[in-house]
Protein backbone atom coordinates (compact mmCIF):
# COMPACT_ATOMS: atom_id res chain seq x y z
CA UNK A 1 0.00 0.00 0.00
CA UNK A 2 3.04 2.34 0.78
CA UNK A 3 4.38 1.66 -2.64
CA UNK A 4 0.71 2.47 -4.13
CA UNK A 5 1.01 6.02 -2.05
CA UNK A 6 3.86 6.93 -3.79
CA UNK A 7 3.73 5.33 -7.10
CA UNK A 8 -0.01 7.15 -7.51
CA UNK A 9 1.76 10.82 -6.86
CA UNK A 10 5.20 9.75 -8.68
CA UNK A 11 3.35 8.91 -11.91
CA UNK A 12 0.52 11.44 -11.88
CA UNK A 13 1.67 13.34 -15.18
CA UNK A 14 -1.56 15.64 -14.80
CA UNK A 15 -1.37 19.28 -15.83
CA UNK A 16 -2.86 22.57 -15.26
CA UNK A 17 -3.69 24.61 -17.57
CA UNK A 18 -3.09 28.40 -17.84
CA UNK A 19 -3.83 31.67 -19.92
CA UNK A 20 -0.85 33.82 -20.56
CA UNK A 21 -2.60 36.33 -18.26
CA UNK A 22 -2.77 33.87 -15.68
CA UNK A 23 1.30 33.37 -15.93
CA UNK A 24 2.51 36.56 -15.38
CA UNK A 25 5.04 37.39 -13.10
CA UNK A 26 6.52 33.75 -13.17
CA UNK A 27 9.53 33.45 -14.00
CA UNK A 28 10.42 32.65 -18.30
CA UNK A 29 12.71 29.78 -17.44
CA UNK A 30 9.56 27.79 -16.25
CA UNK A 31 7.24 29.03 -18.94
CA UNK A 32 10.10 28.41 -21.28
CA UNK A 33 9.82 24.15 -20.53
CA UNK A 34 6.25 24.30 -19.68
CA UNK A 35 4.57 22.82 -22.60
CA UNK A 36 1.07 24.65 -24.40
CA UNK A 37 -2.36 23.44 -25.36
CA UNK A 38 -3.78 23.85 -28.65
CA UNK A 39 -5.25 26.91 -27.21
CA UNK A 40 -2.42 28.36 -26.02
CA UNK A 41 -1.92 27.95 -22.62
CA UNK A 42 0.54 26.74 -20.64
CA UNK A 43 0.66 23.43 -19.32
CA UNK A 44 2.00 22.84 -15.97
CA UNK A 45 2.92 19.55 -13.76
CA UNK A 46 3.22 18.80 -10.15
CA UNK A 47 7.19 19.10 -9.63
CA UNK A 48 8.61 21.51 -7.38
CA UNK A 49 10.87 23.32 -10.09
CA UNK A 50 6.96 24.20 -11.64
CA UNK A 51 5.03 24.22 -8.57
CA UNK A 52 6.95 26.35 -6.14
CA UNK A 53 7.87 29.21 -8.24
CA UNK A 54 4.30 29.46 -9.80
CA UNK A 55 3.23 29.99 -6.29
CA UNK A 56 6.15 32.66 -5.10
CA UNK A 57 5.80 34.50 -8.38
CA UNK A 58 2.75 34.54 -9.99
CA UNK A 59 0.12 37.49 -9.85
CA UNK A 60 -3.32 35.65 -10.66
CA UNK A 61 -4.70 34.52 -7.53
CA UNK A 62 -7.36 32.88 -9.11
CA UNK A 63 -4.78 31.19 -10.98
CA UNK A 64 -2.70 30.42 -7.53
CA UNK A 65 -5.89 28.67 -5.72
CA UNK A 66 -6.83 26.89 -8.97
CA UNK A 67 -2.93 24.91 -8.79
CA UNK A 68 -3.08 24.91 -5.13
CA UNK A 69 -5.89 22.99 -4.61
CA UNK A 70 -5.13 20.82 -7.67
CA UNK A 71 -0.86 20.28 -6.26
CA UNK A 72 -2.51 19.12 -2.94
CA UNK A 73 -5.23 17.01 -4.33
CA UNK A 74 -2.62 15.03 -6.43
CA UNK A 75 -3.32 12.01 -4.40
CA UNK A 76 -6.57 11.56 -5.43
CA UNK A 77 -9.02 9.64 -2.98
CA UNK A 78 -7.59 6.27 -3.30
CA UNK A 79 -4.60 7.77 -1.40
CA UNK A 80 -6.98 9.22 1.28
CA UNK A 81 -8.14 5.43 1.95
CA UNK A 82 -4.53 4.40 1.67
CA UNK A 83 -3.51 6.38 4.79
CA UNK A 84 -6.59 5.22 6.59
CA UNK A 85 -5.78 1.62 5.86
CA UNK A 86 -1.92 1.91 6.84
CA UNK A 87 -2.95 3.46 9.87
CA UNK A 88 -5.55 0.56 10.82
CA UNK A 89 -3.11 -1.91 10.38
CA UNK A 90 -0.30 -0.31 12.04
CA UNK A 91 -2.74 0.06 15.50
CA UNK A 92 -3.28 -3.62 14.80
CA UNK A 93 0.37 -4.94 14.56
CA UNK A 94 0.85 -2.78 17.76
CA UNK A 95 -1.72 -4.66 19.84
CA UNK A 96 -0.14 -7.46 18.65
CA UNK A 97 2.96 -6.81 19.83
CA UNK A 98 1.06 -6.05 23.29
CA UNK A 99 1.47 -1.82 23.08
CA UNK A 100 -2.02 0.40 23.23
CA UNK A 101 -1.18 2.37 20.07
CA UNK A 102 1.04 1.97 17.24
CA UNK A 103 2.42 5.89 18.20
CA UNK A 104 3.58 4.19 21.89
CA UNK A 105 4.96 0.83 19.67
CA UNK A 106 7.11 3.20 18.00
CA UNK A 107 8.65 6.17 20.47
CA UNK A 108 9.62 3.68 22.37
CA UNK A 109 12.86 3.08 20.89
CA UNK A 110 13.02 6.92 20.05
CA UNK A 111 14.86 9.51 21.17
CA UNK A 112 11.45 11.01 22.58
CA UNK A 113 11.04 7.75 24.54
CA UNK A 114 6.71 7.59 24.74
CA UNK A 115 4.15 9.31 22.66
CA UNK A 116 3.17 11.95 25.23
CA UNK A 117 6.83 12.99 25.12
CA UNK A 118 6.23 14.51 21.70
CA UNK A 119 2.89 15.25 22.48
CA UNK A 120 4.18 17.65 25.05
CA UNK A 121 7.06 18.81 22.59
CA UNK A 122 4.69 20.00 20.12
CA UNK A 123 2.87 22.17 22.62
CA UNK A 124 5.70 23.75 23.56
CA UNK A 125 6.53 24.42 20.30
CA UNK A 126 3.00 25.59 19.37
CA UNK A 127 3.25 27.98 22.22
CA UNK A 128 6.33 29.65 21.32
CA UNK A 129 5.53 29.64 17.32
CA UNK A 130 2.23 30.95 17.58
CA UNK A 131 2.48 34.40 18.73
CA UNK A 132 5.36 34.43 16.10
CA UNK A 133 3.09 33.33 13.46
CA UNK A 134 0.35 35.80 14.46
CA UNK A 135 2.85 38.90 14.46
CA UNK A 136 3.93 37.75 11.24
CA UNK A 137 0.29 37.57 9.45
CA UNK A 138 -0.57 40.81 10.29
CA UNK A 139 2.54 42.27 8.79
CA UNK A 140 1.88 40.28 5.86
CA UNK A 141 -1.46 41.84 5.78
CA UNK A 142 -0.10 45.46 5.99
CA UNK A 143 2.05 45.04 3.69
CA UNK A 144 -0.71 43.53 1.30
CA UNK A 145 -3.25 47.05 2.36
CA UNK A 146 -0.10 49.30 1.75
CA UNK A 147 -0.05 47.42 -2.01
CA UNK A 148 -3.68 47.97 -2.67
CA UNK A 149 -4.31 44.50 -2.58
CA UNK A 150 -7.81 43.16 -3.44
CA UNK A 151 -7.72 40.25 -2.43
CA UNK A 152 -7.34 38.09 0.84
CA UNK A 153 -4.87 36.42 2.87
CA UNK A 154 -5.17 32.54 2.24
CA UNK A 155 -2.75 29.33 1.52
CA UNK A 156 -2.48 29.59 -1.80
CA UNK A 157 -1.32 32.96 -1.99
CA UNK A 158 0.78 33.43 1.65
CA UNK A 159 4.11 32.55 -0.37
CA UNK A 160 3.21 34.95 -2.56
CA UNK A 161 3.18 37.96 -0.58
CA UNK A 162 5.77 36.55 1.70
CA UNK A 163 8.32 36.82 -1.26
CA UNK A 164 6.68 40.61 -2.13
CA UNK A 165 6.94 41.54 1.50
CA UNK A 166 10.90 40.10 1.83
CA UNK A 167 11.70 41.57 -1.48
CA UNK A 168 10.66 45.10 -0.31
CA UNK A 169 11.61 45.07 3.31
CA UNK A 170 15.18 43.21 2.33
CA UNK A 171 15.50 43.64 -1.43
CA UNK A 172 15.71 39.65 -1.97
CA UNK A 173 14.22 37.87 -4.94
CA UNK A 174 14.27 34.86 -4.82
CA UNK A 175 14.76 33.88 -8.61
CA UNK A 176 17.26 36.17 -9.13
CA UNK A 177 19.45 34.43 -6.27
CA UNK A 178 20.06 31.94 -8.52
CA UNK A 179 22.48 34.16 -10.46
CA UNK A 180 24.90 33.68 -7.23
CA UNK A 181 24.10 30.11 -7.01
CA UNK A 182 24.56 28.48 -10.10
CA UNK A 183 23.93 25.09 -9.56
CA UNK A 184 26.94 23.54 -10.62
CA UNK A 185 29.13 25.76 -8.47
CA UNK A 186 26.75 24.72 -5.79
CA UNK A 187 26.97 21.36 -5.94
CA UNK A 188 31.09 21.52 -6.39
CA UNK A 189 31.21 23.98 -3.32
CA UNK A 190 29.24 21.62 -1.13
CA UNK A 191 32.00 18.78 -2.04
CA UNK A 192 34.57 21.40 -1.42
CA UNK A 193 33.32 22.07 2.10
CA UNK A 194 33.05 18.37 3.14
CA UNK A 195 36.11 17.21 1.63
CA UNK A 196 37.68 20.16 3.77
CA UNK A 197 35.76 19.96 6.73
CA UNK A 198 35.99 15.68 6.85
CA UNK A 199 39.40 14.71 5.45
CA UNK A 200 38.19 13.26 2.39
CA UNK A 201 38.21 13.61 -1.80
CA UNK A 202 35.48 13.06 -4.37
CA UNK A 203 36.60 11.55 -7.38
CA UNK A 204 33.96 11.53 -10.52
CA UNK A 205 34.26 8.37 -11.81
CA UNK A 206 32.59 6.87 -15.35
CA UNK A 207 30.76 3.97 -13.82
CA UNK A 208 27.64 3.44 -15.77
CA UNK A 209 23.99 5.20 -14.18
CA UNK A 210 20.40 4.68 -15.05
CA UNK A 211 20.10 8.43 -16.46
CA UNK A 212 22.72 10.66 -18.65
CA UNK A 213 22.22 13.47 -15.57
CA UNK A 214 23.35 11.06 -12.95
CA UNK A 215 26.73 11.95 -11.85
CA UNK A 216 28.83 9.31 -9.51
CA UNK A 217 31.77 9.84 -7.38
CA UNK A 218 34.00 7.71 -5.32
CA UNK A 219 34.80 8.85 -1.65
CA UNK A 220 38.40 8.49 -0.74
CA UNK A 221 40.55 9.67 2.59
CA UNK A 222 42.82 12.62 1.19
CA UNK A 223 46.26 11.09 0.79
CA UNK A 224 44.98 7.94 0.18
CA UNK A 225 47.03 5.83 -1.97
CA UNK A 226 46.21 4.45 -5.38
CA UNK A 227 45.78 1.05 -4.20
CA UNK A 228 44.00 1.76 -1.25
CA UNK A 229 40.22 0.78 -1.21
CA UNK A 230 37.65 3.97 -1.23
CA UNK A 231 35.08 4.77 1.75
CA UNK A 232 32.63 4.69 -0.47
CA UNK A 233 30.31 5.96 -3.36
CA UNK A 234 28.09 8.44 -3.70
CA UNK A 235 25.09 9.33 -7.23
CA UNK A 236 23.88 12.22 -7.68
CA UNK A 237 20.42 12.63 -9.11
CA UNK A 238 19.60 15.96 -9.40
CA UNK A 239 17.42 17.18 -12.03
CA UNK A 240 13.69 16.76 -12.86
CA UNK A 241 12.91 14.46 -15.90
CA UNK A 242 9.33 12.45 -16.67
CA UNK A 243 8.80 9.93 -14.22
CA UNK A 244 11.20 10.92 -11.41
CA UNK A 245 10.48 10.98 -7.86
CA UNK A 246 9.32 14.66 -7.11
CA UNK A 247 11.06 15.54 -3.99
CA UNK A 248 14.34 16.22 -2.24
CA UNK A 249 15.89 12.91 -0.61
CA UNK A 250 18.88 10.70 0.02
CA UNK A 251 19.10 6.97 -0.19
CA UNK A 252 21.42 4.70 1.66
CA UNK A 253 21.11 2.20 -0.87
CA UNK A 254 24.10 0.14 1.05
CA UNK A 255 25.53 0.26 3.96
CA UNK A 256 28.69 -0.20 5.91
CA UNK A 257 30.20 -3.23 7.51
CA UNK A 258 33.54 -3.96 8.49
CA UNK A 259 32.87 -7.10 9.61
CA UNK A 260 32.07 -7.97 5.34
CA UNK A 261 33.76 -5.76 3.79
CA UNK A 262 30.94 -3.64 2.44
CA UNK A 263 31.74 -0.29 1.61
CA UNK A 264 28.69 2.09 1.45
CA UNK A 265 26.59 3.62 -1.25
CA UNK A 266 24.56 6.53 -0.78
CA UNK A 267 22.20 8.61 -3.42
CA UNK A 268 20.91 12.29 -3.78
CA UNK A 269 18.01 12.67 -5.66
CA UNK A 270 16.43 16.31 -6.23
CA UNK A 271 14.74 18.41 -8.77
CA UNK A 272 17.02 21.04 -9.05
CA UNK A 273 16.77 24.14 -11.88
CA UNK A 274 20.09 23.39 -13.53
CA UNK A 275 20.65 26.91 -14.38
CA UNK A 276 20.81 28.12 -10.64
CA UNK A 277 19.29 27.60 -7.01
CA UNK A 278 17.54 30.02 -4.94
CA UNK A 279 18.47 30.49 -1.34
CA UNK A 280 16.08 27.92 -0.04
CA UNK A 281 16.89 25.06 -2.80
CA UNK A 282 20.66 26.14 -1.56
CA UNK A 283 19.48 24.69 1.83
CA UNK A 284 17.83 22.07 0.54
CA UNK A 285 21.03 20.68 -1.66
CA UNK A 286 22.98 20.87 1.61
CA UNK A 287 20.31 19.33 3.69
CA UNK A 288 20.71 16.17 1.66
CA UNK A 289 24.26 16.55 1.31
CA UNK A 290 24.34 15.89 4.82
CA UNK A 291 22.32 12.68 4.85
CA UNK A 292 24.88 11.33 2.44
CA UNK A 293 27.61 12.39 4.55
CA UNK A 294 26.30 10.20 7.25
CA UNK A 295 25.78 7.50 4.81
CA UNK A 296 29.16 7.42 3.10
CA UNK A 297 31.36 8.64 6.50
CA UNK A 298 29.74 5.94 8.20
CA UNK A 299 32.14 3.05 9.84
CA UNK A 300 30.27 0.46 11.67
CA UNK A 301 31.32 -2.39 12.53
CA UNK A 302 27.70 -4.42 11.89
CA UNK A 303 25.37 -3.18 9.18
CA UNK A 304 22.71 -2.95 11.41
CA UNK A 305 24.38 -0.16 12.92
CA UNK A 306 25.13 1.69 9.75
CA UNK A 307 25.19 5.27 8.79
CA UNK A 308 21.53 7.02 8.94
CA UNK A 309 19.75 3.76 10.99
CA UNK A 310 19.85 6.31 13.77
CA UNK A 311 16.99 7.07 15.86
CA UNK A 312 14.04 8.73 13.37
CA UNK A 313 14.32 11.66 16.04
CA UNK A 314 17.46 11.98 15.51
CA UNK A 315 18.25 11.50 11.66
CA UNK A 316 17.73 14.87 10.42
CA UNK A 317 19.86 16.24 13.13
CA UNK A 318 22.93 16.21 11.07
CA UNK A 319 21.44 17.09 7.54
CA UNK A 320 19.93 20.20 9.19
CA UNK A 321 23.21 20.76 11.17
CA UNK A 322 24.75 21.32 7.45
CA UNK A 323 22.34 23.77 6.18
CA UNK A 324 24.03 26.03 7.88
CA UNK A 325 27.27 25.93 5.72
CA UNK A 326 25.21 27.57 2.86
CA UNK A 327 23.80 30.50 5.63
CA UNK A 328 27.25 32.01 6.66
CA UNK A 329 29.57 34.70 4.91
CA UNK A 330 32.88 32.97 5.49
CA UNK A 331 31.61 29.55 3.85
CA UNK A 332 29.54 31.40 0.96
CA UNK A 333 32.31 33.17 0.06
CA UNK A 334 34.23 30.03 -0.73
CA UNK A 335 31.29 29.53 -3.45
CA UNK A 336 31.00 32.99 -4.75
CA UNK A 337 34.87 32.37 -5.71
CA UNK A 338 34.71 29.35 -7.22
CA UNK A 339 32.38 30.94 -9.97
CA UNK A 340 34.08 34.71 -10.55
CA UNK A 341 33.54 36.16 -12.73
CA UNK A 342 29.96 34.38 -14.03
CA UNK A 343 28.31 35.28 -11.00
CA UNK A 344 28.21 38.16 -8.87
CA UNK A 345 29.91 38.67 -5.55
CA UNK A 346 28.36 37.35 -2.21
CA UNK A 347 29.07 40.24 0.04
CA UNK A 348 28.47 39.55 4.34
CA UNK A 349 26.08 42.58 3.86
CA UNK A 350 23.57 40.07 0.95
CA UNK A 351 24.35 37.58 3.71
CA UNK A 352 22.58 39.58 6.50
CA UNK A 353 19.88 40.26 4.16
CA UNK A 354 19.26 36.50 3.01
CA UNK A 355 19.22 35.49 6.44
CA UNK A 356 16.95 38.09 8.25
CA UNK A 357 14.61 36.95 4.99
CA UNK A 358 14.54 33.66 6.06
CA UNK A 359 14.08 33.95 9.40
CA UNK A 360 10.91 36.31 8.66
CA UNK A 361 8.27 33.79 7.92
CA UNK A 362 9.83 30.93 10.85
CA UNK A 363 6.28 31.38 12.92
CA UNK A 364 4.42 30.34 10.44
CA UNK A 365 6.61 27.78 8.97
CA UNK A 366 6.95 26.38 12.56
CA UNK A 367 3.48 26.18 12.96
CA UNK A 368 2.86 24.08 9.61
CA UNK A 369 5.63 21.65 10.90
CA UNK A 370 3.77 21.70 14.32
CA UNK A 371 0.22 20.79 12.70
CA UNK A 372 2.26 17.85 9.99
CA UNK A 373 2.88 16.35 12.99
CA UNK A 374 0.31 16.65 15.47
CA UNK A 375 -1.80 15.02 12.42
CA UNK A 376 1.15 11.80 12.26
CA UNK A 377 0.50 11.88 16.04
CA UNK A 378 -3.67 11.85 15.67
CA UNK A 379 -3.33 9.15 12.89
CA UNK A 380 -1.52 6.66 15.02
CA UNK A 381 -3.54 7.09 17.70
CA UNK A 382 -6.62 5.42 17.39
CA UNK A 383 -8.84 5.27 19.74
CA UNK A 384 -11.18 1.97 20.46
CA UNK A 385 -14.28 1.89 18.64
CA UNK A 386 -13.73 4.58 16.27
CA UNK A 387 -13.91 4.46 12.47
CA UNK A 388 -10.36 6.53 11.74
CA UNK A 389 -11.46 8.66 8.47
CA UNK A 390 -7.55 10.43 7.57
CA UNK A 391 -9.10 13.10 6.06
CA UNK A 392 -11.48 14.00 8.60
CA UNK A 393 -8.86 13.98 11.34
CA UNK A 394 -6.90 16.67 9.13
CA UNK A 395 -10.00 18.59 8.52
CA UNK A 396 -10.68 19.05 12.39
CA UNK A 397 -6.57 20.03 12.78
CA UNK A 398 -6.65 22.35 10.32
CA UNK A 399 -9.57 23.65 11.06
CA UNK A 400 -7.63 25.55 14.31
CA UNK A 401 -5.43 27.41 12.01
CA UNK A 402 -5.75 30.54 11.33
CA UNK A 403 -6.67 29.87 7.82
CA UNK A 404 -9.04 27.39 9.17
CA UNK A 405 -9.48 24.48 6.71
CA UNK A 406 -9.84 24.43 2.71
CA UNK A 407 -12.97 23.39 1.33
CA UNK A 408 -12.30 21.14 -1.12
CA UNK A 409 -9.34 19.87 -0.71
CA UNK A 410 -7.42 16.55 0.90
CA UNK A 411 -3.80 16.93 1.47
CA UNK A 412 -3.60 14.15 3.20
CA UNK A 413 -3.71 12.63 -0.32
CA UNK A 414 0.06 14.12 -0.96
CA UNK A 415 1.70 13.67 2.79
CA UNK A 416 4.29 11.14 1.07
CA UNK A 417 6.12 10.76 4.19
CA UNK A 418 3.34 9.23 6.43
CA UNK A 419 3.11 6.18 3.91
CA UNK A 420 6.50 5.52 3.69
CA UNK A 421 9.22 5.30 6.46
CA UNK A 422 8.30 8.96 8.85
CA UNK A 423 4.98 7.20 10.10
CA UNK A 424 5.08 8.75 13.92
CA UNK A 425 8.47 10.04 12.88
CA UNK A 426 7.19 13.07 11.34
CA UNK A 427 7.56 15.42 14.81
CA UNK A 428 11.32 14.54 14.29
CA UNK A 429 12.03 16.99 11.92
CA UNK A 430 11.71 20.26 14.80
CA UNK A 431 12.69 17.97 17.41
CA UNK A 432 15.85 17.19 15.83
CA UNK A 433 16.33 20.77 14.48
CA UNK A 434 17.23 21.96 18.23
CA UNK A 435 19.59 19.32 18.31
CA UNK A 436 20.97 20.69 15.16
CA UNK A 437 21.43 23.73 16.49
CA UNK A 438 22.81 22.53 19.62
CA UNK A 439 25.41 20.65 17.69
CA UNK A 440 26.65 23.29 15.31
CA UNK A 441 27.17 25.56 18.20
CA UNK A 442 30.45 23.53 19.02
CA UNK A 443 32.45 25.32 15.57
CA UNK A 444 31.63 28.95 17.37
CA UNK A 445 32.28 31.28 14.81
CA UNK A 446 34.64 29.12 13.15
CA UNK A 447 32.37 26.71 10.40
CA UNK A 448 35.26 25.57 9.01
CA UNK A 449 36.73 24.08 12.27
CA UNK A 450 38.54 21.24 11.44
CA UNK A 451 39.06 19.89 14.93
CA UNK A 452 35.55 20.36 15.49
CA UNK A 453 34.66 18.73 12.54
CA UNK A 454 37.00 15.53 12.79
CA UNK A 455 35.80 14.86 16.23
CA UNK A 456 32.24 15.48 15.25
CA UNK A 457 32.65 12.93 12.47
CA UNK A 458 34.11 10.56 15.16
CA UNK A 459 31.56 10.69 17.51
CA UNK A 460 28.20 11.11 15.31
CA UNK A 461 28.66 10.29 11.54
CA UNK A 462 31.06 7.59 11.88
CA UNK A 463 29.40 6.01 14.28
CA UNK A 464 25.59 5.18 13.20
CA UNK A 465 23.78 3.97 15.72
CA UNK A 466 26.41 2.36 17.55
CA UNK A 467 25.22 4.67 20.73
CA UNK A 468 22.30 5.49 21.40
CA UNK A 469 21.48 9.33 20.43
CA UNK A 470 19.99 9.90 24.10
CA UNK A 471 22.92 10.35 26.32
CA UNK A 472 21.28 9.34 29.07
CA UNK A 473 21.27 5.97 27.64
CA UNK A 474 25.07 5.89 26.35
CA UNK A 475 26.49 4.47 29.46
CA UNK A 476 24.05 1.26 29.21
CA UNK A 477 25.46 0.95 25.45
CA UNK A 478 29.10 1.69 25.98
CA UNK A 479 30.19 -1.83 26.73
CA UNK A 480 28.92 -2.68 23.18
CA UNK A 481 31.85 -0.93 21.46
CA UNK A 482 35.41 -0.62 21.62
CA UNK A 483 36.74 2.13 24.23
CA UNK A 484 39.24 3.41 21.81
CA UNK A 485 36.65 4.21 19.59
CA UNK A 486 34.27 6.25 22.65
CA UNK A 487 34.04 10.27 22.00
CA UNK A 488 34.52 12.55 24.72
């Protein structure tokens, strides 16, 4: 049924179609591979590179709520069911295995420890995001009176006048980033920063892939000799094509034993516009750069152990921690010289900018992430006697936003993550993203730390889930592995 999920909203190659009135303001590079009707319009799909800066750019409204309501329908029904279903049977295996819920089955070999843990995580989030959130939708709404706006706040235009409001208040547009991040650069300056930071060289190699745009490279310790074997491999995916998996995400397709003699393979797979990123897709390339890191850095002695088989509570804790290589002056700068004199200059004053940008807009985005998960939470959760309908336990969550719900539509049809491997796993993303924060605060002021950054890859990335990720439980694991091998 997972595989149904996903292969329903991989293969759905439905478009929408718009006037040439309805497309303006988006940017030509999409219109330019957006296909046409015989009357003219443009035709447009369900991938990010179309999606997401149709929404950020485009001045219809009408237009917007038409796509948004079709981009989060893209599940259809059957999906709806599917959710339902997987949820059923998950409460079921957990009674089986003796546990009240399938949500206390699973926490309990989490980081969180029991369900109500999160539970009481996400109200402390909610409680400190809100306010945030509320501040920043009545700027927004200013800022959409001062521009003689006619119409209203809603979903399907918020990113819209978020990227109107950040261009005036910090003069950032976000398409014409890309012309400092050209995606090639990008990718070669998020090598250069790892192979720096961990001690190691990527070598492209000419071993055959499944797709012309697949690039592979083979992971070796700098100073490594000719003979010696490599850590590993990595593939990067990177670019949309027909067919593709739509989203942002890495793959440890093998792991790492010593104990056989496997040596790990990791892939990236994204849907990147190869002429340049924007500031958040900059984020996003290092995100998953970071889940490969743990992948292909990984040295464990049993697979079981290996790489990114960490708690789910944990796992995004060290792609998040690298996000925040492509956020900082001194490491950008390494990137704006790699491409002089193609693209202009990132000063520390465009780095102030980009980053007081992205923080505006963290209430709301916080609260989203808050109400993804307190709908895993619900879903997993079922009580005794109750008919679980997915989309009616969304309905009733979103319903106590302040956009209340959206008639019409079923996004649970589209929550990809929920059907595959993030099922009560879906609160990890903020929960690990204060780890992330914790951990990053070791380099100081100094990202490019390399004592920081060896021991770090010591104690976390080589290391899997050798130890447990809740320190409280590390002394009950230590006799597991070798004491030469323990972190401080």
């Amino acid at each position: 049924m997972s595989l149904e999920f996903e292969r329903t909203l991989r293969d759905n190659s439905g478009k929408v179609a718009f006037t040439p009135d309805e497309v303006r303001g988006v940017p030509a590079q999409v219109l330019e591979k957006a296909g046409r009707d015989d009357q003219g319009r443009y035709l447009l799909g369900f991938s990010y590179p179309e999606y997401i800066p149709f929404m950020d750019s485009a001045d219809n409204d009408e237009a917007k709520k038409r796509y948004y309501i079709a981009f989060t329908n893209r599940g259809g029904a059957r999906n709806v069911e599917i959710l339902a279903e997987l949820a059923v049977l998950r409460d079921q295996l957990a009674k089986v295995m003796g546990y009240t819920t399938y949500a206390s089955m699973v926490t309990q070999d989490r980081m969180a420890a029991n369900a109500q843990a999160v539970t009481a995580f996400l109200e402390n989030v909610r409680k400190a995001a809100e306010p945030r959130e509320a501040k920043e939708l009545e700027e927004i709404k200013d800022f959409m009176k001062a521009q003689g706006a006619k119409e209203t706040l809603s979903r399907w235009n918020i990113a819209y006048w978020q990227a109107k409001l950040r261009q005036s208040r910090y003069q950032i547009n976000q398409e014409e980033l890309r012309a400092f991040f050209p995606t090639q650069a990008s990718i070669e300056f998020s090598l250069d920063i790892a192979s720096e930071l961990y001690g190691v060289a990527f070598n492209r190699t000419t071993l055959p892939t499944w797709h012309e745009s697949v690039t592979v490279w083979e992971v070796r310790r700098k100073g490594a000799m000719a003979n010696d074997q490599p850590l590993g491999l990595i593939y990067l995916d990177l670019f949309p094509r027909a067919g593709k998996f739509t989203h942002a995400a890495a793959f440890p397709t093998r792991g790492v034993s010593r104990v056989l003699g496997r040596k790990p393979i990791s892939v990236m797979v994204a849907n990147f516009n190869d002429k340049g990123l924007n500031y958040s897709e900059l984020r996003t390339l290092l995100h998953e750069f970071g889940h490969i890191l743990h992948g292909v850095l990984s040295d464990t002695r049993y697979l079981g152990h290996a790489g990114t088989s960490v708690e789910r509570d944990f796992v995004e804790a060290p792609s998040q921690m690298f996000e925040a290589w492509g956020q900082n002056e001194q490491t950008l700068k390494r990137l704006s010289d790699r491409c002089k004199p193609s693209c202009p200059t990132i000063t520390g004053e465009l780095v102030q900018r980009l980053e007081a940008s992205r923080r505006f807009g963290q209430g709301i985005g916080y609260s989203r992430q808050r109400v993804l998960a307190s709908f895993d939470m619900a879903l997993h959760d079922i009580k005794p006697g109750v008919k679980l309908d997915a989309l009616e336990v969304w309905k009733e969550l979103q319903a106590k936003t302040p956009f209340g719900y959206d008639e019409g539509t079923m996004f649970p049809s589209a929550f990809g993550h929920l059907a595959g491997g993030y099922a009560v796993g879906y609160y990890g993303y903020l929960w690990a993203e204060v780890i992330a924060i914790d951990m990053r605060s070791a380099f100081g002021d100094n990202l490019m730390n390399t004592a920081v950054s060896s021991r770090y890859r010591d104690a976390i990335l080589s290391r899997g889930s050798e130890r447990s990720a809740d320190r409280k439980s590390t002394r009950l694991n230590s006799s597991h592995v070798s004491e030469s091998r323990m972190p401080s």
